[in-house]
PDB file of N, CA and C in Angstrom:
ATOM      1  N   UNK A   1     -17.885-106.232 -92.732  1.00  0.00           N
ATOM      2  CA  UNK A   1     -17.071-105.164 -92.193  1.00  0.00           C
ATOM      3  C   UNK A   1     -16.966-105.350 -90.668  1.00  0.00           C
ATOM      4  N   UNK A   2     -15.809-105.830 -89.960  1.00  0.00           N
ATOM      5  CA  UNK A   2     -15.319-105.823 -88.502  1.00  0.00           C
ATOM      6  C   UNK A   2     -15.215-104.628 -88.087  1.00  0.00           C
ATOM      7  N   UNK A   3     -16.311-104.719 -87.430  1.00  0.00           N
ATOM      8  CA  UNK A   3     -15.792-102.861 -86.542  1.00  0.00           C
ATOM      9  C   UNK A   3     -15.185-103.021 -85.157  1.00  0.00           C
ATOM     10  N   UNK A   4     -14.616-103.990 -84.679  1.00  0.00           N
ATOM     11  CA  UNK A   4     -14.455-104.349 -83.381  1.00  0.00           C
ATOM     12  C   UNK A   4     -13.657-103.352 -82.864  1.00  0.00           C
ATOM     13  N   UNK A   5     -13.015-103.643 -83.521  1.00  0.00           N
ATOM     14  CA  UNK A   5     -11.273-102.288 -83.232  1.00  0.00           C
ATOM     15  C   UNK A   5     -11.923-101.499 -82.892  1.00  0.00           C
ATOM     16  N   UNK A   6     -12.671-100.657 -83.632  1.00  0.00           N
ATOM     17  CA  UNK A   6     -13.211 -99.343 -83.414  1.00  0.00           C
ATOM     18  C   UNK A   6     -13.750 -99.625 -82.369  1.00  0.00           C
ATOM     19  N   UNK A   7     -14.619-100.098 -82.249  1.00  0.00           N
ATOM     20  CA  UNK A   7     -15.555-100.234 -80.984  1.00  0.00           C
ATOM     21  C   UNK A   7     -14.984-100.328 -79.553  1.00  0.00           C
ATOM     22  N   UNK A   8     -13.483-101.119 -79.899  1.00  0.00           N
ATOM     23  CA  UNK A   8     -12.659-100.838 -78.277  1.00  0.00           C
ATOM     24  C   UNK A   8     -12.101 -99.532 -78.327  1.00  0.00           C
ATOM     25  N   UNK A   9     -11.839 -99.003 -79.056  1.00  0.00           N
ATOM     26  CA  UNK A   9     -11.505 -97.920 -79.298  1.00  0.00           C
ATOM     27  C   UNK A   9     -11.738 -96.679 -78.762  1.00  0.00           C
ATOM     28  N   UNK A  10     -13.255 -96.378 -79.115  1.00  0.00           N
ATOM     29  CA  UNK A  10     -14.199 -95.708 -78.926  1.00  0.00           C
ATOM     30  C   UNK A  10     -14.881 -96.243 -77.540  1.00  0.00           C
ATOM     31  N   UNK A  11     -14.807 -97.033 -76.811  1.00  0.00           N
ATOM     32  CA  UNK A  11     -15.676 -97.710 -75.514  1.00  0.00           C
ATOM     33  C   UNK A  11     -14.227 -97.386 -74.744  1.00  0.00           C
ATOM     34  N   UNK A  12     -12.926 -97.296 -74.967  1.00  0.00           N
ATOM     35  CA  UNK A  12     -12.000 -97.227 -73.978  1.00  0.00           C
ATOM     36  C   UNK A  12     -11.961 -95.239 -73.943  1.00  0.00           C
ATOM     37  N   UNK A  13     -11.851 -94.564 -74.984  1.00  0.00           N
ATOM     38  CA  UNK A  13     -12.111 -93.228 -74.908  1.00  0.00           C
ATOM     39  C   UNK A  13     -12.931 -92.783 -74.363  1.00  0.00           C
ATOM     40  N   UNK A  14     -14.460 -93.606 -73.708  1.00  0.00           N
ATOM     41  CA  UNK A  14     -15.671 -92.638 -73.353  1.00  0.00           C
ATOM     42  C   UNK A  14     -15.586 -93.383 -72.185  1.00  0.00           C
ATOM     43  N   UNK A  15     -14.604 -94.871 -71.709  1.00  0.00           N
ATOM     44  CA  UNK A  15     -14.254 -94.804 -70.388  1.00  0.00           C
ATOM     45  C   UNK A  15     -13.357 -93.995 -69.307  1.00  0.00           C
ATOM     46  N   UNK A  16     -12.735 -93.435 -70.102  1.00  0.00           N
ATOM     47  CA  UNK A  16     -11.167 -92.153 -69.735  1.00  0.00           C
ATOM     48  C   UNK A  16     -12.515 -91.117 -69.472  1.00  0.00           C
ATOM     49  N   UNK A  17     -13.265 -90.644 -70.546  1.00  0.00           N
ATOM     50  CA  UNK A  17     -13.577 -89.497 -70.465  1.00  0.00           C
ATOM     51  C   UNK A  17     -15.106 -89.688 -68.892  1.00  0.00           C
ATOM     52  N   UNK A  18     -15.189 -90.398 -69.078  1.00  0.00           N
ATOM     53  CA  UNK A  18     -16.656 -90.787 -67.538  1.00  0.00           C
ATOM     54  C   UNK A  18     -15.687 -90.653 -66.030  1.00  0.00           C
ATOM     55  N   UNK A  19     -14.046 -91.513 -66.662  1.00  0.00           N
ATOM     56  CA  UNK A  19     -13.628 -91.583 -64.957  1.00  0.00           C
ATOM     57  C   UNK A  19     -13.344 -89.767 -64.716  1.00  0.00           C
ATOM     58  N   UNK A  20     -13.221 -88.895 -65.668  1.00  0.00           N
ATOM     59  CA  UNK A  20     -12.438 -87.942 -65.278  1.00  0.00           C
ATOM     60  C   UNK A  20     -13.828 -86.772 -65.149  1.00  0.00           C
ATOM     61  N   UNK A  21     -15.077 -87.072 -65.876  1.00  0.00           N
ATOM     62  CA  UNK A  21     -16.242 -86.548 -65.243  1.00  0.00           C
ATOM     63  C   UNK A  21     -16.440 -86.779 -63.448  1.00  0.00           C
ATOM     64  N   UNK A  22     -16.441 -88.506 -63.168  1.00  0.00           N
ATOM     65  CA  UNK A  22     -16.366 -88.842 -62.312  1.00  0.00           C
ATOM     66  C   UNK A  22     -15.417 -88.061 -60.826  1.00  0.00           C
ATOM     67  N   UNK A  23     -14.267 -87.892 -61.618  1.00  0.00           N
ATOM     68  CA  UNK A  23     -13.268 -87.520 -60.304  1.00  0.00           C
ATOM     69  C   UNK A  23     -13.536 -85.739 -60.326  1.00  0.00           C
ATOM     70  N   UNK A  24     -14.412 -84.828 -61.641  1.00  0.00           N
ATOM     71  CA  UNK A  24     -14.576 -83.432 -61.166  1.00  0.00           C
ATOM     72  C   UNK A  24     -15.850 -83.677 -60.089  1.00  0.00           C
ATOM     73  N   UNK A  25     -16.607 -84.412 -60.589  1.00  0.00           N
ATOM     74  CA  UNK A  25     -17.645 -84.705 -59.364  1.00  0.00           C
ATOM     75  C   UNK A  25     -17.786 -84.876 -58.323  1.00  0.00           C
ATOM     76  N   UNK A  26     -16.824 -85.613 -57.825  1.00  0.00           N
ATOM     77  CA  UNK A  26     -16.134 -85.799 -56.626  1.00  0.00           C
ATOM     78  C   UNK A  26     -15.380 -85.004 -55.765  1.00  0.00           C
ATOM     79  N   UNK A  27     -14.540 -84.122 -56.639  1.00  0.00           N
ATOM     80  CA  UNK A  27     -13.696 -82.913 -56.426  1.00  0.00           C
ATOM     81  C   UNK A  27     -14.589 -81.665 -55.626  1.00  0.00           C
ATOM     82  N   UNK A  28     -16.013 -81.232 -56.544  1.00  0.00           N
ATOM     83  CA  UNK A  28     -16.906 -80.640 -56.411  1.00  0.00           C
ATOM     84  C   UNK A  28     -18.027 -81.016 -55.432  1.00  0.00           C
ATOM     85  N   UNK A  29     -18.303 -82.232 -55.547  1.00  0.00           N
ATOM     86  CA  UNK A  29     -18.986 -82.050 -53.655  1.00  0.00           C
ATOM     87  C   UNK A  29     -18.213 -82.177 -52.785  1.00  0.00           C
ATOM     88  N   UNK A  30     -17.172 -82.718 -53.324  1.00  0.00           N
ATOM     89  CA  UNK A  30     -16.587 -82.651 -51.683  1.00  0.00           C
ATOM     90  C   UNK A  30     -16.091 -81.509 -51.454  1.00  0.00           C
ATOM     91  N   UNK A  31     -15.387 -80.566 -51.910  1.00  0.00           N
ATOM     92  CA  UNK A  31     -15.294 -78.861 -52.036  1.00  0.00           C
ATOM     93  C   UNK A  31     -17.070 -78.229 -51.100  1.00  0.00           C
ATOM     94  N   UNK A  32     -17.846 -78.455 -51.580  1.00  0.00           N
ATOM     95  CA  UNK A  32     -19.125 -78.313 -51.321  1.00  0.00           C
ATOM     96  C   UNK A  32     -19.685 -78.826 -49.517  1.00  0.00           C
ATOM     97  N   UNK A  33     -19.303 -80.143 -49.690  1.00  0.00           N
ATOM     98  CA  UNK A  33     -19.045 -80.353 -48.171  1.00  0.00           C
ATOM     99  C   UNK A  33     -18.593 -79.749 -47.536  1.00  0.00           C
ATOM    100  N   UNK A  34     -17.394 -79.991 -47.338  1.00  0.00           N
ATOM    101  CA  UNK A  34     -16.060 -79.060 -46.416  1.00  0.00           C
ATOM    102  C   UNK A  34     -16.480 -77.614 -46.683  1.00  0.00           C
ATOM    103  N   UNK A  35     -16.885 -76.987 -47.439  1.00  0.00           N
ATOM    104  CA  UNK A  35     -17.244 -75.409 -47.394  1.00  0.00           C
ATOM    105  C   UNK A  35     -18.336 -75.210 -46.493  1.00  0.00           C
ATOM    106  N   UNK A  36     -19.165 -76.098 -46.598  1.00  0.00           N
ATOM    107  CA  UNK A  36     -20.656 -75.851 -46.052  1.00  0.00           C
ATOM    108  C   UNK A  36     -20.521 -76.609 -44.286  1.00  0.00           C
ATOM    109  N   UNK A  37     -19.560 -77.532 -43.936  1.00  0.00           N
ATOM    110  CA  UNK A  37     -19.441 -78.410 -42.752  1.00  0.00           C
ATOM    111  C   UNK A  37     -18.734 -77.072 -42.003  1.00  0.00           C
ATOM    112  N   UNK A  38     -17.810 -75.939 -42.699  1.00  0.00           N
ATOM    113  CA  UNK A  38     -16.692 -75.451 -42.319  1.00  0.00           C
ATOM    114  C   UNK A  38     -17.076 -74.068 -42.096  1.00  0.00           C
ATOM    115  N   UNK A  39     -18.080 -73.741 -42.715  1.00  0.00           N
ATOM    116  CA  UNK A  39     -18.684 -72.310 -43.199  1.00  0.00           C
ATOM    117  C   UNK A  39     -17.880 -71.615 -43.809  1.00  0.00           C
ATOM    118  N   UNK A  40     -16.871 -71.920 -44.860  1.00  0.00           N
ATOM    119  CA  UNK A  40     -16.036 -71.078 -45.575  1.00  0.00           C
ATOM    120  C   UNK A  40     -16.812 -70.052 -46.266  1.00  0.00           C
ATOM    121  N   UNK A  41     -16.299 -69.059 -46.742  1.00  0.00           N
ATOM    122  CA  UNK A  41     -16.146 -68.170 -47.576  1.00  0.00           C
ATOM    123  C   UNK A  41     -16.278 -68.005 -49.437  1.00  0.00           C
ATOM    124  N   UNK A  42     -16.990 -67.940 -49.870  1.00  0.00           N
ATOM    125  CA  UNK A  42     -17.045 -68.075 -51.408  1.00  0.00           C
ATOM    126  C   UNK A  42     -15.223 -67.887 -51.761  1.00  0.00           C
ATOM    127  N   UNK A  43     -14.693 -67.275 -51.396  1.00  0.00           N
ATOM    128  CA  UNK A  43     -13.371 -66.773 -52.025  1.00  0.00           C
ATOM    129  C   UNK A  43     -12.671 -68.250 -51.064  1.00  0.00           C
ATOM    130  N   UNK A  44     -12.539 -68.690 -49.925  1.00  0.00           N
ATOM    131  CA  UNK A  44     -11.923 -70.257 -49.301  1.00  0.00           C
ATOM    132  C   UNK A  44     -12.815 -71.206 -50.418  1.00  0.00           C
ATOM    133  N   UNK A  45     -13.882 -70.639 -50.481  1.00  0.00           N
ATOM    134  CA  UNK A  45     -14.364 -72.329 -50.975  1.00  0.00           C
ATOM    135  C   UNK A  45     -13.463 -72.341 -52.730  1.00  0.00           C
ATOM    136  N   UNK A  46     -13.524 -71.120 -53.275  1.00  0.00           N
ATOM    137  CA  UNK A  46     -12.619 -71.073 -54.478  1.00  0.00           C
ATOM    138  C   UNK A  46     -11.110 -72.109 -54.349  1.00  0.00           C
ATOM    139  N   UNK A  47     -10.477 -71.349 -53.282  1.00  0.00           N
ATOM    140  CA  UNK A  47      -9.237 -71.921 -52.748  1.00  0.00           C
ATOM    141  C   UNK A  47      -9.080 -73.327 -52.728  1.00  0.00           C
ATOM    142  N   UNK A  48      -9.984 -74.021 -52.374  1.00  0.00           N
ATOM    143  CA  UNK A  48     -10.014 -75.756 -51.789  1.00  0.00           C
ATOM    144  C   UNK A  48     -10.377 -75.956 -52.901  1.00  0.00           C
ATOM    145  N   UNK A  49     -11.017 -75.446 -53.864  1.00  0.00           N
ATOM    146  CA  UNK A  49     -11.669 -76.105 -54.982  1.00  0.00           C
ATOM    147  C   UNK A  49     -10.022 -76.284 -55.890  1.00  0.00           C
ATOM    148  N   UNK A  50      -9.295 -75.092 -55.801  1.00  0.00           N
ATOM    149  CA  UNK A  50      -7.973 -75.023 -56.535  1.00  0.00           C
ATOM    150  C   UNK A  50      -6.692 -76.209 -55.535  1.00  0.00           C
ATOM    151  N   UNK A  51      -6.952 -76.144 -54.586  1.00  0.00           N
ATOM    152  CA  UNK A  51      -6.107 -77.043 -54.027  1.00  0.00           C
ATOM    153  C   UNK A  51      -6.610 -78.475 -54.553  1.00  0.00           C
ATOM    154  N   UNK A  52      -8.166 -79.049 -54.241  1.00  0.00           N
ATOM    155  CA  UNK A  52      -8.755 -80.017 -54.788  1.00  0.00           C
ATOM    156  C   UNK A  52      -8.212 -80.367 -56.344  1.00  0.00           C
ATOM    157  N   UNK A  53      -8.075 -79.517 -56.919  1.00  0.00           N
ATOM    158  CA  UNK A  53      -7.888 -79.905 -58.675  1.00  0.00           C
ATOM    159  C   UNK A  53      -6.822 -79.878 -58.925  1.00  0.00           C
ATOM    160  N   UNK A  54      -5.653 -79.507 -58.599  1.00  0.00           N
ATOM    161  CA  UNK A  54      -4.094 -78.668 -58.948  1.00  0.00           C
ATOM    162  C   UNK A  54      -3.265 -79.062 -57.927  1.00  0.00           C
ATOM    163  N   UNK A  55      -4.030 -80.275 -57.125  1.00  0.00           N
ATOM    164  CA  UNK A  55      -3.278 -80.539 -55.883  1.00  0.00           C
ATOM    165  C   UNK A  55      -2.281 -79.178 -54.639  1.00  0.00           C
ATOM    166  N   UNK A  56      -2.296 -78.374 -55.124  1.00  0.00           N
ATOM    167  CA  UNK A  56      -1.986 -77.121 -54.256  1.00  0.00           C
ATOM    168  C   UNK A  56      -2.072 -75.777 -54.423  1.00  0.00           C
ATOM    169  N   UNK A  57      -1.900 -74.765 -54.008  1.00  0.00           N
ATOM    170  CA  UNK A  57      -2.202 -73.272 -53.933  1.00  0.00           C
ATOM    171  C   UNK A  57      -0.922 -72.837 -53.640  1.00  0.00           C
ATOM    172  N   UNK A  58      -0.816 -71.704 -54.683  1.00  0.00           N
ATOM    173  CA  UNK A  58       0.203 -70.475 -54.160  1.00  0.00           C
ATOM    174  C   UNK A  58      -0.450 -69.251 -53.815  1.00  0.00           C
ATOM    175  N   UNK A  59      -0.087 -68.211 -52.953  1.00  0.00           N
ATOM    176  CA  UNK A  59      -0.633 -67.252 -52.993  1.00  0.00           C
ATOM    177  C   UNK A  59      -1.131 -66.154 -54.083  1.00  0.00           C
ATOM    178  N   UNK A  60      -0.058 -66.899 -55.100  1.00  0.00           N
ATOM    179  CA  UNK A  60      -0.163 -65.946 -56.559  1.00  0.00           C
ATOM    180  C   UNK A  60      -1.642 -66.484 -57.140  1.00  0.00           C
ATOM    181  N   UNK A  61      -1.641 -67.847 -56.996  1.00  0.00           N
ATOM    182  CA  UNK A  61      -2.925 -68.534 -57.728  1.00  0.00           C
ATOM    183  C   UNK A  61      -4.147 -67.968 -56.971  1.00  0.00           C
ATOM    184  N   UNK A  62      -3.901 -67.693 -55.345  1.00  0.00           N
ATOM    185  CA  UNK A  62      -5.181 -67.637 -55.053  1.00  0.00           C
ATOM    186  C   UNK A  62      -5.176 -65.975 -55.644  1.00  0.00           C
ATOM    187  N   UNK A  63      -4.667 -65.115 -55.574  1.00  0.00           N
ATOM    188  CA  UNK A  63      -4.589 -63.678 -55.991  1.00  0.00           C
ATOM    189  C   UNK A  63      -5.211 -63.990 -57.420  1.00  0.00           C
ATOM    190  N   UNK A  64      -4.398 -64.624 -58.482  1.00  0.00           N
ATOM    191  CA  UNK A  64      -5.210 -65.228 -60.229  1.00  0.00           C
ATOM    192  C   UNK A  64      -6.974 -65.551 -59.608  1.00  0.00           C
ATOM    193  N   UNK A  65      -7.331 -66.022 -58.689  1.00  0.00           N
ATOM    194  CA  UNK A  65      -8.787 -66.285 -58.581  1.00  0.00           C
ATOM    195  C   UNK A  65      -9.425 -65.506 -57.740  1.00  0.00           C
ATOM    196  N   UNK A  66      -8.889 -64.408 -57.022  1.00  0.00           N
ATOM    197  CA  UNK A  66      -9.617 -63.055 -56.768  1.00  0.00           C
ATOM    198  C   UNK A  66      -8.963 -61.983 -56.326  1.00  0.00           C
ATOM    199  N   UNK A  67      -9.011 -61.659 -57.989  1.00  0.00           N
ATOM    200  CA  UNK A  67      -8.195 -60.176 -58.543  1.00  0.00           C
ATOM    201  C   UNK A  67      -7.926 -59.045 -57.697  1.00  0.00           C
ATOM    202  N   UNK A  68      -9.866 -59.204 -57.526  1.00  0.00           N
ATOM    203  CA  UNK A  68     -10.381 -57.742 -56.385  1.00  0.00           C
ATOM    204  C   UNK A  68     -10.116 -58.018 -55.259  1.00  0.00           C
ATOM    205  N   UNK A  69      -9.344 -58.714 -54.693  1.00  0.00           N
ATOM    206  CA  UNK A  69      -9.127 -58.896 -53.171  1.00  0.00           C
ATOM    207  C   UNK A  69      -7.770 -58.604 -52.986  1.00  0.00           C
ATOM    208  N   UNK A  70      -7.761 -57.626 -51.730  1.00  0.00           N
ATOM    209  CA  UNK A  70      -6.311 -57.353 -51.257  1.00  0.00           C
ATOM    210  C   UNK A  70      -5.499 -58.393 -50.835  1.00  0.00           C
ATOM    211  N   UNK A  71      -4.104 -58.800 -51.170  1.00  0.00           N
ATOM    212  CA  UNK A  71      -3.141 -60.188 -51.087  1.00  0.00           C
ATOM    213  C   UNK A  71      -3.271 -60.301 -49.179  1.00  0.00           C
ATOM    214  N   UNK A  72      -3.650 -59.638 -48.157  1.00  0.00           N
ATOM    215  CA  UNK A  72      -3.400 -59.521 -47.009  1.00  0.00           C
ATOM    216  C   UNK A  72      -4.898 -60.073 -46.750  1.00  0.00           C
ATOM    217  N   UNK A  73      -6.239 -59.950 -47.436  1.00  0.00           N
ATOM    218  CA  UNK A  73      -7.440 -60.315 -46.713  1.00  0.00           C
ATOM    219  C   UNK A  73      -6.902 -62.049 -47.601  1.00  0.00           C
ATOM    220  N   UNK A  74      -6.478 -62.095 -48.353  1.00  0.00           N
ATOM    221  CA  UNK A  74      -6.479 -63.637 -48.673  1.00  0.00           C
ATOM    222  C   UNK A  74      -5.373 -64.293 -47.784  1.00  0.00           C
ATOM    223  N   UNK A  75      -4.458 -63.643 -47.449  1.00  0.00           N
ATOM    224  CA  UNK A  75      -3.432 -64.366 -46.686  1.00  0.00           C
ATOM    225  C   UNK A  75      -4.237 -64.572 -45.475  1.00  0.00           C
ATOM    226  N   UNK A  76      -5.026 -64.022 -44.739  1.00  0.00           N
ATOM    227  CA  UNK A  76      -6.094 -64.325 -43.398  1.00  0.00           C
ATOM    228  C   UNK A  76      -6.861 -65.122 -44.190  1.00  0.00           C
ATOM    229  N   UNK A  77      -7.238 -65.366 -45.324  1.00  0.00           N
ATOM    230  CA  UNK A  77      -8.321 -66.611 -45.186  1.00  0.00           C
ATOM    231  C   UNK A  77      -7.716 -67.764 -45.646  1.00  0.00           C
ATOM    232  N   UNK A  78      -6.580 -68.068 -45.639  1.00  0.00           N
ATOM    233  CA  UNK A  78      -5.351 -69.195 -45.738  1.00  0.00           C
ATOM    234  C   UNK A  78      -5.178 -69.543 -44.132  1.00  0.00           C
ATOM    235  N   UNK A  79      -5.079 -68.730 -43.771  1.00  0.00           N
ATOM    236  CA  UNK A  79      -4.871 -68.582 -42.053  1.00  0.00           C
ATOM    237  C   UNK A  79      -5.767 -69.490 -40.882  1.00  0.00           C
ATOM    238  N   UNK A  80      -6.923 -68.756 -42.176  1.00  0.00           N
ATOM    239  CA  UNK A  80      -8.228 -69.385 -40.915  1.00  0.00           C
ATOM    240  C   UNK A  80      -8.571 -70.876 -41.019  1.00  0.00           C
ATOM    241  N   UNK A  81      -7.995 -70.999 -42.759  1.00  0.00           N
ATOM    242  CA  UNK A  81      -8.118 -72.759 -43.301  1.00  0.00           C
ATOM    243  C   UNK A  81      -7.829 -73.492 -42.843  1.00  0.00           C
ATOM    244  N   UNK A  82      -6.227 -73.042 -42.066  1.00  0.00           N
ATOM    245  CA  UNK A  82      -5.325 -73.989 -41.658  1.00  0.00           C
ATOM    246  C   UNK A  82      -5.341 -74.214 -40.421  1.00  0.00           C
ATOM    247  N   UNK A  83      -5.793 -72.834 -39.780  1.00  0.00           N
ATOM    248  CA  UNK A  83      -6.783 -73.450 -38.216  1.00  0.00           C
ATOM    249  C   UNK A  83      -7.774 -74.011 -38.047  1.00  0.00           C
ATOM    250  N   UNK A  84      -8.745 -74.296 -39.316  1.00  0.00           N
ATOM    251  CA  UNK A  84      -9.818 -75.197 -38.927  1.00  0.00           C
ATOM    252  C   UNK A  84      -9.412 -76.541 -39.447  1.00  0.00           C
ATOM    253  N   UNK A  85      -7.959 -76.679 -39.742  1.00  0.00           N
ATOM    254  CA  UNK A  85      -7.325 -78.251 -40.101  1.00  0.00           C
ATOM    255  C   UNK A  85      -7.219 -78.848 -41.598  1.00  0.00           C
ATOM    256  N   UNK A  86      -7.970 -77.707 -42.652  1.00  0.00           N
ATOM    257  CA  UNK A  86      -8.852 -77.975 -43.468  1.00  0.00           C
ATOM    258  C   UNK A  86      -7.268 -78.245 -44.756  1.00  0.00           C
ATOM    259  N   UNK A  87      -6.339 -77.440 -44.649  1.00  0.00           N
ATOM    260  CA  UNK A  87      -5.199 -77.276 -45.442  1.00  0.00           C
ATOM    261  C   UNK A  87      -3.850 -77.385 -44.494  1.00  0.00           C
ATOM    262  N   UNK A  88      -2.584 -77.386 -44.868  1.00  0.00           N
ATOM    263  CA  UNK A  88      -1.454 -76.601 -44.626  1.00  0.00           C
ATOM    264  C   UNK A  88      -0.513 -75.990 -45.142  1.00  0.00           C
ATOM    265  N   UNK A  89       0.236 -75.414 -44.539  1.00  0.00           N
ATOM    266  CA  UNK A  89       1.168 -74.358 -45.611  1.00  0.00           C
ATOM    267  C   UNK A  89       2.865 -75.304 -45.429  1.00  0.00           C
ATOM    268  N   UNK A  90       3.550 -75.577 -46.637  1.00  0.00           N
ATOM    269  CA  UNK A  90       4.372 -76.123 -46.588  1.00  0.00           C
ATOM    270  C   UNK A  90       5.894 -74.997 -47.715  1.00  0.00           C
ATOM    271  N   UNK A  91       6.316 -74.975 -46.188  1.00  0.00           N
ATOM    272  CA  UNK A  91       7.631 -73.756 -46.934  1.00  0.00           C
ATOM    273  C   UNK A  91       8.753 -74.320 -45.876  1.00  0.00           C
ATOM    274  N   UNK A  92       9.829 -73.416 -46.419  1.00  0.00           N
ATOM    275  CA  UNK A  92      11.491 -73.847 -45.667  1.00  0.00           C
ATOM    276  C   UNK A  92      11.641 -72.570 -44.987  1.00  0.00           C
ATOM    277  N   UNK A  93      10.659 -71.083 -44.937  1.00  0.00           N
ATOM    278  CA  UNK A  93      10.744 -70.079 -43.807  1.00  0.00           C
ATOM    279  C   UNK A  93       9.091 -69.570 -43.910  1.00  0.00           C
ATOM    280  N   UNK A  94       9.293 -68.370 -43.062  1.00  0.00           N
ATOM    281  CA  UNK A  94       7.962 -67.602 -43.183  1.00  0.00           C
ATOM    282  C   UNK A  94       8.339 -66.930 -44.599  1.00  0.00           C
ATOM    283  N   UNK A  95       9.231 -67.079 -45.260  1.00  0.00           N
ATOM    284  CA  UNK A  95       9.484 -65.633 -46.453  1.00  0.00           C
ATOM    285  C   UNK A  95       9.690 -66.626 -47.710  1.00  0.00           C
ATOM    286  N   UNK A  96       9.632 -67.609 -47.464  1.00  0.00           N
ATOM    287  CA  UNK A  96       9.781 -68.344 -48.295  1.00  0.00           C
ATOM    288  C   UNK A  96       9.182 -68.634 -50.065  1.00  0.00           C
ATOM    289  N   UNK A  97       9.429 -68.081 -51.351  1.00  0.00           N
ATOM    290  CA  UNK A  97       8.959 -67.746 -52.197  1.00  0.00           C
ATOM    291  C   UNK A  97       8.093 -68.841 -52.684  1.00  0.00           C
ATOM    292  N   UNK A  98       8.496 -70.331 -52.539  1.00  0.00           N
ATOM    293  CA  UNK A  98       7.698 -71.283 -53.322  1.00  0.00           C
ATOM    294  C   UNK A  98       6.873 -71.494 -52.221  1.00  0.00           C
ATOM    295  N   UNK A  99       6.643 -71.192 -50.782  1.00  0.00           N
ATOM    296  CA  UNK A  99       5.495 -71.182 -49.897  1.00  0.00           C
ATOM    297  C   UNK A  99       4.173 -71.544 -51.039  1.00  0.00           C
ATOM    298  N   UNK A 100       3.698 -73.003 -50.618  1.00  0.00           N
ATOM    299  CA  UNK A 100       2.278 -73.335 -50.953  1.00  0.00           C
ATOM    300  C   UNK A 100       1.321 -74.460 -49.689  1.00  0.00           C
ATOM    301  N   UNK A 101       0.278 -74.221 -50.464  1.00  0.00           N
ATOM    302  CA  UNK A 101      -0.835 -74.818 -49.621  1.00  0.00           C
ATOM    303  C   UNK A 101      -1.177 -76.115 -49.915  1.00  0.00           C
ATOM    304  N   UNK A 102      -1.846 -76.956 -49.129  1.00  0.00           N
ATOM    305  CA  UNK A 102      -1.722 -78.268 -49.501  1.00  0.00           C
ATOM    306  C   UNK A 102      -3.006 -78.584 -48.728  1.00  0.00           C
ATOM    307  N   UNK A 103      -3.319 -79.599 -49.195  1.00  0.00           N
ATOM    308  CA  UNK A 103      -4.625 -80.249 -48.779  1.00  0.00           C
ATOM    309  C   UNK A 103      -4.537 -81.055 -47.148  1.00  0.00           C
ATOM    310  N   UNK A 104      -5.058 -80.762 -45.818  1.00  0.00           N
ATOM    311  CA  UNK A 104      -4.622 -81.555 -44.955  1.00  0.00           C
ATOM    312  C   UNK A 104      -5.605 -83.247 -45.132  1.00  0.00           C
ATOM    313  N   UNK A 105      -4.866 -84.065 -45.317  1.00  0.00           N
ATOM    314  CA  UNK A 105      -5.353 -85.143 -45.831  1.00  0.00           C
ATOM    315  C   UNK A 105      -6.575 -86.495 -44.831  1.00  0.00           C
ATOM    316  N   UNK A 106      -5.833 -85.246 -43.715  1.00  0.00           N
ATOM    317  CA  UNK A 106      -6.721 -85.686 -42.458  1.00  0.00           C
ATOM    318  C   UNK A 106      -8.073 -85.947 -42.847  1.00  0.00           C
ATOM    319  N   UNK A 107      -8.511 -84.610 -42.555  1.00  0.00           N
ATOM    320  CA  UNK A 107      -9.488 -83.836 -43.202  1.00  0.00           C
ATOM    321  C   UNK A 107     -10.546 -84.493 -44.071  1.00  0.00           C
ATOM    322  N   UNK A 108      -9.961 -85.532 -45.212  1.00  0.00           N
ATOM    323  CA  UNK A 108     -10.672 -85.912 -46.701  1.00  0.00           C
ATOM    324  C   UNK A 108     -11.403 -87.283 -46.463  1.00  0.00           C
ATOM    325  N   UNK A 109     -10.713 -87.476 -44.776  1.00  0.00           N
ATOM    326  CA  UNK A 109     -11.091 -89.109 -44.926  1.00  0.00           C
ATOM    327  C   UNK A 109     -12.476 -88.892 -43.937  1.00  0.00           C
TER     328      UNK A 109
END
């Protein structure tokens, strides 16, 4: 009985599944870094963790990850991100509806 097949099979599936352990790992200290280098905020460090994974933030998403927070104390801690270099906000006005956040790439290196 040739089990080879299987065996690439099964050795190429639990290589997919290690790189993508690999890249939350990565995602997560480095979130961990930059929070702790930056002194963010449990509710910023949420934020970078969502920019980190989803490649960007809307204000709606960060509102979806803290319910209990007024949309005006999260819009100041978007504010303060982007003055410590850490993100930026990429829109076509200040009123702009698809207004999102983005990772400043500076920053990662």
């Amino acid at each position: 009985m040739n089990m080879t097949g299987w065996l690439e099979y099964f050795i190429e599936g639990l290589s997919i599944q290690l790189a993508e352990v690999r890249d939350r790992g990565e995602q997560a200290i480095r979130r961990d870094v930059l929070s702790s280098q930056h002194k963010l905020s449990d509710r910023q460090a949420k934020a970078l963790g969502h920019i980190l994974e989803h490649d960007r933030l809307t204000i709606q998403d960060y509102k979806r990850l803290c319910p209990e927070v007024n949309r005006r104390t999260l819009q100041r801690d978007l504010k303060a991100m982007i003055k410590k270099g850490l993100i930026f906000e990429k829109a076509t006005s200040p009123t702009d509806p698809t207004k999102h956040y983005l990772i400043a790439e500076s920053r990662l290196k």
